[in-house]
PDB file of N, CA and C in Angstrom:
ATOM      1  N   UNK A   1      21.781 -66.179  -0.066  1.00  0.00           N
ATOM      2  CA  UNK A   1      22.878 -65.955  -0.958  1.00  0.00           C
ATOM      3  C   UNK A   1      22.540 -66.539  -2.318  1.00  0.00           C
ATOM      4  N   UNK A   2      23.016 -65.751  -3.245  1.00  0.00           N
ATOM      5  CA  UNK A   2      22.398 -66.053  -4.406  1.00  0.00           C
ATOM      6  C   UNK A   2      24.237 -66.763  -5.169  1.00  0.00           C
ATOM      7  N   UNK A   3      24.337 -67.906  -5.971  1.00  0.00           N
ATOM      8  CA  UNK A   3      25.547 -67.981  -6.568  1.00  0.00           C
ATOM      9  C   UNK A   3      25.262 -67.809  -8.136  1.00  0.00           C
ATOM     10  N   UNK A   4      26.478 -67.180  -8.446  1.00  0.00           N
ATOM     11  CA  UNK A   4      26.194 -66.418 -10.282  1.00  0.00           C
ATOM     12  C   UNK A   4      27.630 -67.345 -10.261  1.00  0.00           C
ATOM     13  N   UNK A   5      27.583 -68.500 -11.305  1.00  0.00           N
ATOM     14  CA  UNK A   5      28.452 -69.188 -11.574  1.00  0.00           C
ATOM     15  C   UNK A   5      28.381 -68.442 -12.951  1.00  0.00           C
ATOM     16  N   UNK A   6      30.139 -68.157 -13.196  1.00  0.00           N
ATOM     17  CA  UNK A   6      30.374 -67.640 -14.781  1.00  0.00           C
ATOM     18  C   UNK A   6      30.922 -68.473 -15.435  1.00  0.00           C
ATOM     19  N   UNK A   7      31.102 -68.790 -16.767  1.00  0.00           N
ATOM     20  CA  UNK A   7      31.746 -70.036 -17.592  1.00  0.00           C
ATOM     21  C   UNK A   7      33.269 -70.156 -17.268  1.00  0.00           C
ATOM     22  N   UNK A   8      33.263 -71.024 -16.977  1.00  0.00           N
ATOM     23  CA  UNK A   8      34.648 -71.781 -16.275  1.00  0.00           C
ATOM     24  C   UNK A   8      35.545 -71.795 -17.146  1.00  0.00           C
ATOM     25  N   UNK A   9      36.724 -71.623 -17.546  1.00  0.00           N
ATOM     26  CA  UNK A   9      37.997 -71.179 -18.115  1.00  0.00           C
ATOM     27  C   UNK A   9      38.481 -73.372 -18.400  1.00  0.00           C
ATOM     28  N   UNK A  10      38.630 -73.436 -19.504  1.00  0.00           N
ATOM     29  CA  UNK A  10      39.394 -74.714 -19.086  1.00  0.00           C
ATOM     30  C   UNK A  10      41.085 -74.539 -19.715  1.00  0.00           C
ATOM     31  N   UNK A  11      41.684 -75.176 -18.424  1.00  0.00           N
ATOM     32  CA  UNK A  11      43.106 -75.258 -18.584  1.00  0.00           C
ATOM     33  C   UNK A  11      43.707 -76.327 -18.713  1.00  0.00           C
ATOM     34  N   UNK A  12      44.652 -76.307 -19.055  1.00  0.00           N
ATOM     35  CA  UNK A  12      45.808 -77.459 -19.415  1.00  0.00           C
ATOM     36  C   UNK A  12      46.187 -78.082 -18.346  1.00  0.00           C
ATOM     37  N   UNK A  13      45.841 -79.489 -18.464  1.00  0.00           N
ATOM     38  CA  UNK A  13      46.825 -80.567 -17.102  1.00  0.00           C
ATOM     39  C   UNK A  13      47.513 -79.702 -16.707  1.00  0.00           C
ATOM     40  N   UNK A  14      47.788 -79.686 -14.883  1.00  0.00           N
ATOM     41  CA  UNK A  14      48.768 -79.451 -14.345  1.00  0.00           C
ATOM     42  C   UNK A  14      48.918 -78.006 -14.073  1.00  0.00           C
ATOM     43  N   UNK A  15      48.056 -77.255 -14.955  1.00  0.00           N
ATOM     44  CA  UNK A  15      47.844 -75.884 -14.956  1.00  0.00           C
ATOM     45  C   UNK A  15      46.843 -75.031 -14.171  1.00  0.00           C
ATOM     46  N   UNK A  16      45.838 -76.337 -13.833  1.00  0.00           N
ATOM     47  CA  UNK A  16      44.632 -76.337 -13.106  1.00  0.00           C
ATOM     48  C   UNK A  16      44.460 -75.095 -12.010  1.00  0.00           C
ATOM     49  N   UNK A  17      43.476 -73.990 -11.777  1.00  0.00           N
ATOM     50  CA  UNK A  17      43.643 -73.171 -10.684  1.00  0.00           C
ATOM     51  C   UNK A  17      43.029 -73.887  -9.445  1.00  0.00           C
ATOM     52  N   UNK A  18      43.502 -73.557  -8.479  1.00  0.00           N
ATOM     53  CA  UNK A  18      43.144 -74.392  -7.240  1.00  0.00           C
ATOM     54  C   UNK A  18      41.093 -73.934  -6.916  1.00  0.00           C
ATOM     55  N   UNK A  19      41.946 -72.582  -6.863  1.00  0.00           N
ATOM     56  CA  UNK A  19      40.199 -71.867  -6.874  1.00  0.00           C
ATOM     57  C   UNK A  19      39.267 -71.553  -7.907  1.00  0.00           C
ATOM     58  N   UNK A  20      37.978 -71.736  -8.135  1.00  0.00           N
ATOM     59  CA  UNK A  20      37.720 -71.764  -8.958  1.00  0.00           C
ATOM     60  C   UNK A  20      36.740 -69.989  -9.056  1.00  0.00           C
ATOM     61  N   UNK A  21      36.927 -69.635 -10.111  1.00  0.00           N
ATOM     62  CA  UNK A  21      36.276 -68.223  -9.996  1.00  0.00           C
ATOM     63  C   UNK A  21      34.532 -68.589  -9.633  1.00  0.00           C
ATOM     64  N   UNK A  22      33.784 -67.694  -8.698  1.00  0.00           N
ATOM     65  CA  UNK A  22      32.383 -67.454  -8.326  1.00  0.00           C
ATOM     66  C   UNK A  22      32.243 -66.334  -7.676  1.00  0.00           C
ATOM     67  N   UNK A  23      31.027 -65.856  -8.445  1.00  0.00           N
ATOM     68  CA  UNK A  23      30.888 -64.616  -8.187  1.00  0.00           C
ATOM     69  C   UNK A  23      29.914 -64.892  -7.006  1.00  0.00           C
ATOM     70  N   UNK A  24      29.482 -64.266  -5.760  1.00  0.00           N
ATOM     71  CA  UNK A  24      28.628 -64.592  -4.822  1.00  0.00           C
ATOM     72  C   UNK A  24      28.053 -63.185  -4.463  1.00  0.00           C
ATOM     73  N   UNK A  25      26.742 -63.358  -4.469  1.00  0.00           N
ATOM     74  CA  UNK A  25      26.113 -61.753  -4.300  1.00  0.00           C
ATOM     75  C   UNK A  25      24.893 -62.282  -3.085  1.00  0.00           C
ATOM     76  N   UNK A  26      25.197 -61.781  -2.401  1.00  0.00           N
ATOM     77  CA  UNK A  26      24.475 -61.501  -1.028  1.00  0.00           C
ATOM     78  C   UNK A  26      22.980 -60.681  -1.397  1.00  0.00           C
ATOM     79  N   UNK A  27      22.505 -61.255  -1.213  1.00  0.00           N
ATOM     80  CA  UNK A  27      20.837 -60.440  -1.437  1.00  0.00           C
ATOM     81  C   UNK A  27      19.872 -60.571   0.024  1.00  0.00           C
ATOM     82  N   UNK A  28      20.609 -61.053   1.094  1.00  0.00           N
ATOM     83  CA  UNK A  28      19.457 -60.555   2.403  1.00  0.00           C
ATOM     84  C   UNK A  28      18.832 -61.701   2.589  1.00  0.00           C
ATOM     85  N   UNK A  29      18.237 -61.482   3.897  1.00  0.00           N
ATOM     86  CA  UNK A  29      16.625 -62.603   4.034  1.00  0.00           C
ATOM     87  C   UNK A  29      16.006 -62.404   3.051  1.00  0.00           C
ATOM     88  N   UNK A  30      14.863 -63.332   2.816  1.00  0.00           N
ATOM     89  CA  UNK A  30      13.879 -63.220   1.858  1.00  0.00           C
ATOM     90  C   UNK A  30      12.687 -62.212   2.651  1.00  0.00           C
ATOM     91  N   UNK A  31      11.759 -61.718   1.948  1.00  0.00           N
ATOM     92  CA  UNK A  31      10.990 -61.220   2.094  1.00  0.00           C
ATOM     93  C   UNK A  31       9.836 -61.658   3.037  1.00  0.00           C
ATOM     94  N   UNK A  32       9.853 -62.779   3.372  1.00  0.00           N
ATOM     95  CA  UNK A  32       8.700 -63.070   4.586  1.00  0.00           C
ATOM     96  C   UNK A  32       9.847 -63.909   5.238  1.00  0.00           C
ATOM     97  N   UNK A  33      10.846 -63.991   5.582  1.00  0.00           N
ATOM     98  CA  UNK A  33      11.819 -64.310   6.676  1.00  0.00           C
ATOM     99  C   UNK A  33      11.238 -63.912   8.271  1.00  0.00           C
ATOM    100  N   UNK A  34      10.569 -63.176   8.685  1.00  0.00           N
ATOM    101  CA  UNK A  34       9.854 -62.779   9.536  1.00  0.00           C
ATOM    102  C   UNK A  34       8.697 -62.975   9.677  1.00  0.00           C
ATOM    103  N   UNK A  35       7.985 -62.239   8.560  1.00  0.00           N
ATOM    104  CA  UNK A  35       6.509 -63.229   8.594  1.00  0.00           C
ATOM    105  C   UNK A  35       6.429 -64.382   9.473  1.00  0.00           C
ATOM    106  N   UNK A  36       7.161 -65.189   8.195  1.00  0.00           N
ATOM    107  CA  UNK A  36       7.000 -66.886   9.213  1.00  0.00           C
ATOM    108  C   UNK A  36       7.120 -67.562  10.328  1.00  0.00           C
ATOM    109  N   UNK A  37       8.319 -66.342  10.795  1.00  0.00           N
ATOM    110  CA  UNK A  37       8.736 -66.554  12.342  1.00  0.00           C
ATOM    111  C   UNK A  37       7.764 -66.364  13.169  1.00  0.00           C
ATOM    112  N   UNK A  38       7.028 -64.944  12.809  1.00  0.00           N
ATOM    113  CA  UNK A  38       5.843 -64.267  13.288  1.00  0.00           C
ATOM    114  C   UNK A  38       5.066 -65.167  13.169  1.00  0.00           C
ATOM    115  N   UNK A  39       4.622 -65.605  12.581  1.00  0.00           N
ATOM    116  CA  UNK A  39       3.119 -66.731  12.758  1.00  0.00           C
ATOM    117  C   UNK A  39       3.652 -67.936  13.486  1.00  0.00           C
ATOM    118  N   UNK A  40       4.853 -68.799  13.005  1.00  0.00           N
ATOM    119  CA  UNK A  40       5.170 -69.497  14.310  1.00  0.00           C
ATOM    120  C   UNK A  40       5.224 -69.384  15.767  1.00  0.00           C
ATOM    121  N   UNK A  41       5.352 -67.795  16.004  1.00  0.00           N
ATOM    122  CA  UNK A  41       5.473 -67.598  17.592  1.00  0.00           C
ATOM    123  C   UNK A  41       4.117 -67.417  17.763  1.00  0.00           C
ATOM    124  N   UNK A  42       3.275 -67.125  17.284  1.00  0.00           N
ATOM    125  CA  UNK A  42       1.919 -66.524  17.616  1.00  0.00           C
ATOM    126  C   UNK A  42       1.220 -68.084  17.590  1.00  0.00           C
ATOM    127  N   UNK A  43       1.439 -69.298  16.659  1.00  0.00           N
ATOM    128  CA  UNK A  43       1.055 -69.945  16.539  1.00  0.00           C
ATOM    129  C   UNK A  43       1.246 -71.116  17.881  1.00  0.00           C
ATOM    130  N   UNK A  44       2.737 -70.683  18.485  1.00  0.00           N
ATOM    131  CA  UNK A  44       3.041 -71.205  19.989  1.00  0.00           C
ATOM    132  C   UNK A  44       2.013 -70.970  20.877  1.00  0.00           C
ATOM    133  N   UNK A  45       1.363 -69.663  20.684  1.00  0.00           N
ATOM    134  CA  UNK A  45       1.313 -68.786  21.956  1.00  0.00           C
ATOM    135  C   UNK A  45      -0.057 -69.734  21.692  1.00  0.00           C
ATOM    136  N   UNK A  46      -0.787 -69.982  20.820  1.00  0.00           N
ATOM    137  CA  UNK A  46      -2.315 -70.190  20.837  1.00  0.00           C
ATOM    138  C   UNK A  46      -2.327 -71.803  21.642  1.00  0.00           C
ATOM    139  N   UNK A  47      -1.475 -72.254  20.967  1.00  0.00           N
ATOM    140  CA  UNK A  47      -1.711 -73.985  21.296  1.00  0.00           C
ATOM    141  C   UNK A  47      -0.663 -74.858  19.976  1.00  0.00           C
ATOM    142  N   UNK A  48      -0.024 -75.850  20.797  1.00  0.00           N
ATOM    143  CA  UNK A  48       0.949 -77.268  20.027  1.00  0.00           C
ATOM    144  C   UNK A  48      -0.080 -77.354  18.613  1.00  0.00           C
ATOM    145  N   UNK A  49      -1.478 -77.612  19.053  1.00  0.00           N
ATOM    146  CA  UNK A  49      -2.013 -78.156  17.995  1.00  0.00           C
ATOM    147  C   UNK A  49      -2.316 -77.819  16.558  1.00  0.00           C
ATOM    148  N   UNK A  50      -2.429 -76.018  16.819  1.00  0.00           N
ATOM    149  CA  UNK A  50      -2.502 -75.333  15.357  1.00  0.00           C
ATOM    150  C   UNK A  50      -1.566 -75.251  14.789  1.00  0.00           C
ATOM    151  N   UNK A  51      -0.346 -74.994  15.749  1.00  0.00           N
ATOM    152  CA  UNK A  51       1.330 -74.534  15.018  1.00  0.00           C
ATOM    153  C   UNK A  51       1.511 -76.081  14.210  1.00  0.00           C
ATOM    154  N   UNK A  52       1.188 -77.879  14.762  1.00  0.00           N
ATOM    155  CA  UNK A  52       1.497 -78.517  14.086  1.00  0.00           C
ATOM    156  C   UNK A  52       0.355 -78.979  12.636  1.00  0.00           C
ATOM    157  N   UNK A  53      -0.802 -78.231  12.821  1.00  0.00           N
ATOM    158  CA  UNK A  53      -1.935 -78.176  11.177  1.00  0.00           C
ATOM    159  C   UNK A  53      -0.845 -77.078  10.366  1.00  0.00           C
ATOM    160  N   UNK A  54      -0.576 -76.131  11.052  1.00  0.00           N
ATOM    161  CA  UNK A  54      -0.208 -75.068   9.872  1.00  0.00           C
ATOM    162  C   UNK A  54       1.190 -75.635   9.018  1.00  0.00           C
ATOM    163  N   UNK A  55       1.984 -76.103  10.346  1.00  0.00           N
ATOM    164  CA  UNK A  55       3.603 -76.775   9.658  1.00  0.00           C
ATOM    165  C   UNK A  55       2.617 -77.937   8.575  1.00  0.00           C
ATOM    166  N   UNK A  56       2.255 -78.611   8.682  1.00  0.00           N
ATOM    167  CA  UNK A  56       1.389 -79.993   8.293  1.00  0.00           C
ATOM    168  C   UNK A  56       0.983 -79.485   6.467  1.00  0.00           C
ATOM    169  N   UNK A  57      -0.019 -77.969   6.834  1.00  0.00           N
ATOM    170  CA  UNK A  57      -0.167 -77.549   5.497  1.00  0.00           C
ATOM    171  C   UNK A  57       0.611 -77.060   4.314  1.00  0.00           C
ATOM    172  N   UNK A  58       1.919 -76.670   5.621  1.00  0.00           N
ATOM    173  CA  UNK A  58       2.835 -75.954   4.661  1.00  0.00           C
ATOM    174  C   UNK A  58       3.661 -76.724   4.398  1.00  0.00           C
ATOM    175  N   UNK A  59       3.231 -77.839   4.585  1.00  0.00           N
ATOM    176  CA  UNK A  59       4.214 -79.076   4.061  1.00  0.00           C
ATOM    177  C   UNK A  59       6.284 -79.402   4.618  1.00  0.00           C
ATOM    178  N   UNK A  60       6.022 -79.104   5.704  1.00  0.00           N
ATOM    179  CA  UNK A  60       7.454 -79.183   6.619  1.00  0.00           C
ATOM    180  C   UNK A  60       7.469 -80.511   6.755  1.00  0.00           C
ATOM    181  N   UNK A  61       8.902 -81.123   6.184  1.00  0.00           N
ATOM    182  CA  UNK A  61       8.915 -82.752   6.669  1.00  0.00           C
ATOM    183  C   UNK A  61       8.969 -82.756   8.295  1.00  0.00           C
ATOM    184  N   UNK A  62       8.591 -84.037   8.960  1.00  0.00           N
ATOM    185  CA  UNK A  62       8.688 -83.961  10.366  1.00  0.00           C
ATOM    186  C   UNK A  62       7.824 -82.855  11.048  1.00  0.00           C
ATOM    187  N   UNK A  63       6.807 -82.651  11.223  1.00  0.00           N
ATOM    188  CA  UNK A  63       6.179 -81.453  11.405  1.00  0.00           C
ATOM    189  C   UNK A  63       6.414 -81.879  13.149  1.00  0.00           C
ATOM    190  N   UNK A  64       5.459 -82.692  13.150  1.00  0.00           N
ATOM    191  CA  UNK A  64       5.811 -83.329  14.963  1.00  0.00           C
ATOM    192  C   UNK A  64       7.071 -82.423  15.845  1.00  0.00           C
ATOM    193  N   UNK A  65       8.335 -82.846  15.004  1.00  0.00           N
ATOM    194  CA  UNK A  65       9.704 -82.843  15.629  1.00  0.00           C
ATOM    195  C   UNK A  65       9.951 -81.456  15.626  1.00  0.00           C
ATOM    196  N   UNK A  66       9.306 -80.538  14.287  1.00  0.00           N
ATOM    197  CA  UNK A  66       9.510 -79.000  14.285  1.00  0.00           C
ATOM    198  C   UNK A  66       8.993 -78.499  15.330  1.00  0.00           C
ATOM    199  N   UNK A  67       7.623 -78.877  15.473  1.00  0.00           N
ATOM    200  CA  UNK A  67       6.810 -78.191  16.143  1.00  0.00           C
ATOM    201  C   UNK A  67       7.560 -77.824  17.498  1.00  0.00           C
ATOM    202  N   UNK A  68       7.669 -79.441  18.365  1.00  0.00           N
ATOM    203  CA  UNK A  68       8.689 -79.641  19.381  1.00  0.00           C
ATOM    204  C   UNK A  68       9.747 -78.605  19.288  1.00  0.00           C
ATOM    205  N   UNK A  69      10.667 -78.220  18.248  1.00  0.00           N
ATOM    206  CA  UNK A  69      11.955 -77.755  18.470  1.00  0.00           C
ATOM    207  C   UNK A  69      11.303 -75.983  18.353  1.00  0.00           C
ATOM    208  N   UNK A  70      10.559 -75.463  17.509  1.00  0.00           N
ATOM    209  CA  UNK A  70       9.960 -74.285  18.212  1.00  0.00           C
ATOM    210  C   UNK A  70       9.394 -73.756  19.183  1.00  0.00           C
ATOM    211  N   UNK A  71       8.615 -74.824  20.368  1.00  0.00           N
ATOM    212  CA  UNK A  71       8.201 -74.842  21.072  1.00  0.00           C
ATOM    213  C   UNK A  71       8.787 -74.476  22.676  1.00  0.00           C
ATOM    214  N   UNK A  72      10.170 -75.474  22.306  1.00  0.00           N
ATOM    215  CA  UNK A  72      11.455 -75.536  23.416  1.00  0.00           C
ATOM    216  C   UNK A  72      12.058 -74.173  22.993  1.00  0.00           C
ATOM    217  N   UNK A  73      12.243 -73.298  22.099  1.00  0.00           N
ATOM    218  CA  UNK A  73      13.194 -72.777  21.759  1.00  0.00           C
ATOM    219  C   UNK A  73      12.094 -71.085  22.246  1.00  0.00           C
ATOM    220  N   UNK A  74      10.642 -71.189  22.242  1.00  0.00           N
ATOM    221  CA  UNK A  74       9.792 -70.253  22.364  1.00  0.00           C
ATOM    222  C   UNK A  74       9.189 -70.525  23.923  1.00  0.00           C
ATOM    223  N   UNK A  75       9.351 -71.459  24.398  1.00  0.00           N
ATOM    224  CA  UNK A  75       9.074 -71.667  26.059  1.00  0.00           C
ATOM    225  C   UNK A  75       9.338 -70.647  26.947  1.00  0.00           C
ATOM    226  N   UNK A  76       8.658 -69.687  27.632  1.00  0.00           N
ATOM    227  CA  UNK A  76       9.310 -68.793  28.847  1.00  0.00           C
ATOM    228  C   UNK A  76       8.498 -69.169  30.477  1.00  0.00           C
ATOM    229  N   UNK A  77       9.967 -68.937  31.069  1.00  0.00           N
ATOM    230  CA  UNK A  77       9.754 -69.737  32.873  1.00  0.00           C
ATOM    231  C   UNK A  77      10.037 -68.893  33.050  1.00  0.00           C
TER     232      UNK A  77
END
């Protein structure tokens, strides 16, 4: 979501609008929204150890804890 804030109106004490006008324009996933997913699952499938170099390069805080929470979430029994 993209926000287009327009110049704010100022009013008089007491006159105040509760809401404030914003325009909000929806523009979609981004363009590699998938991609990334895609290389994370593929990066499951190979081994823990590459999926946590690649998070590592791409600079994800906590890479460890990501890795873990893609891992559990990409697990099949």
């Amino acid at each position: 979501m993209t926000y287009i804030n327009e110049e704010i109106e100022d009013y008089p004490i007491g006159e105040e609008v509760e809401e404030r006008p914003t325009n909000i324009k929806y523009t979609g996933y981004s363009k590699g929204f998938l991609l990334m997913n895609l290389i994370e699952y593929s990066l499951v499938k190979r081994g823990n150890q590459e999926l946590e170099e690649y998070l590592k390069k791409s600079r994800i805080p906590q890479a460890k804890k990501y890795a873990k929470e893609i891992k559990s979430f990409l697990e099949f029994k």
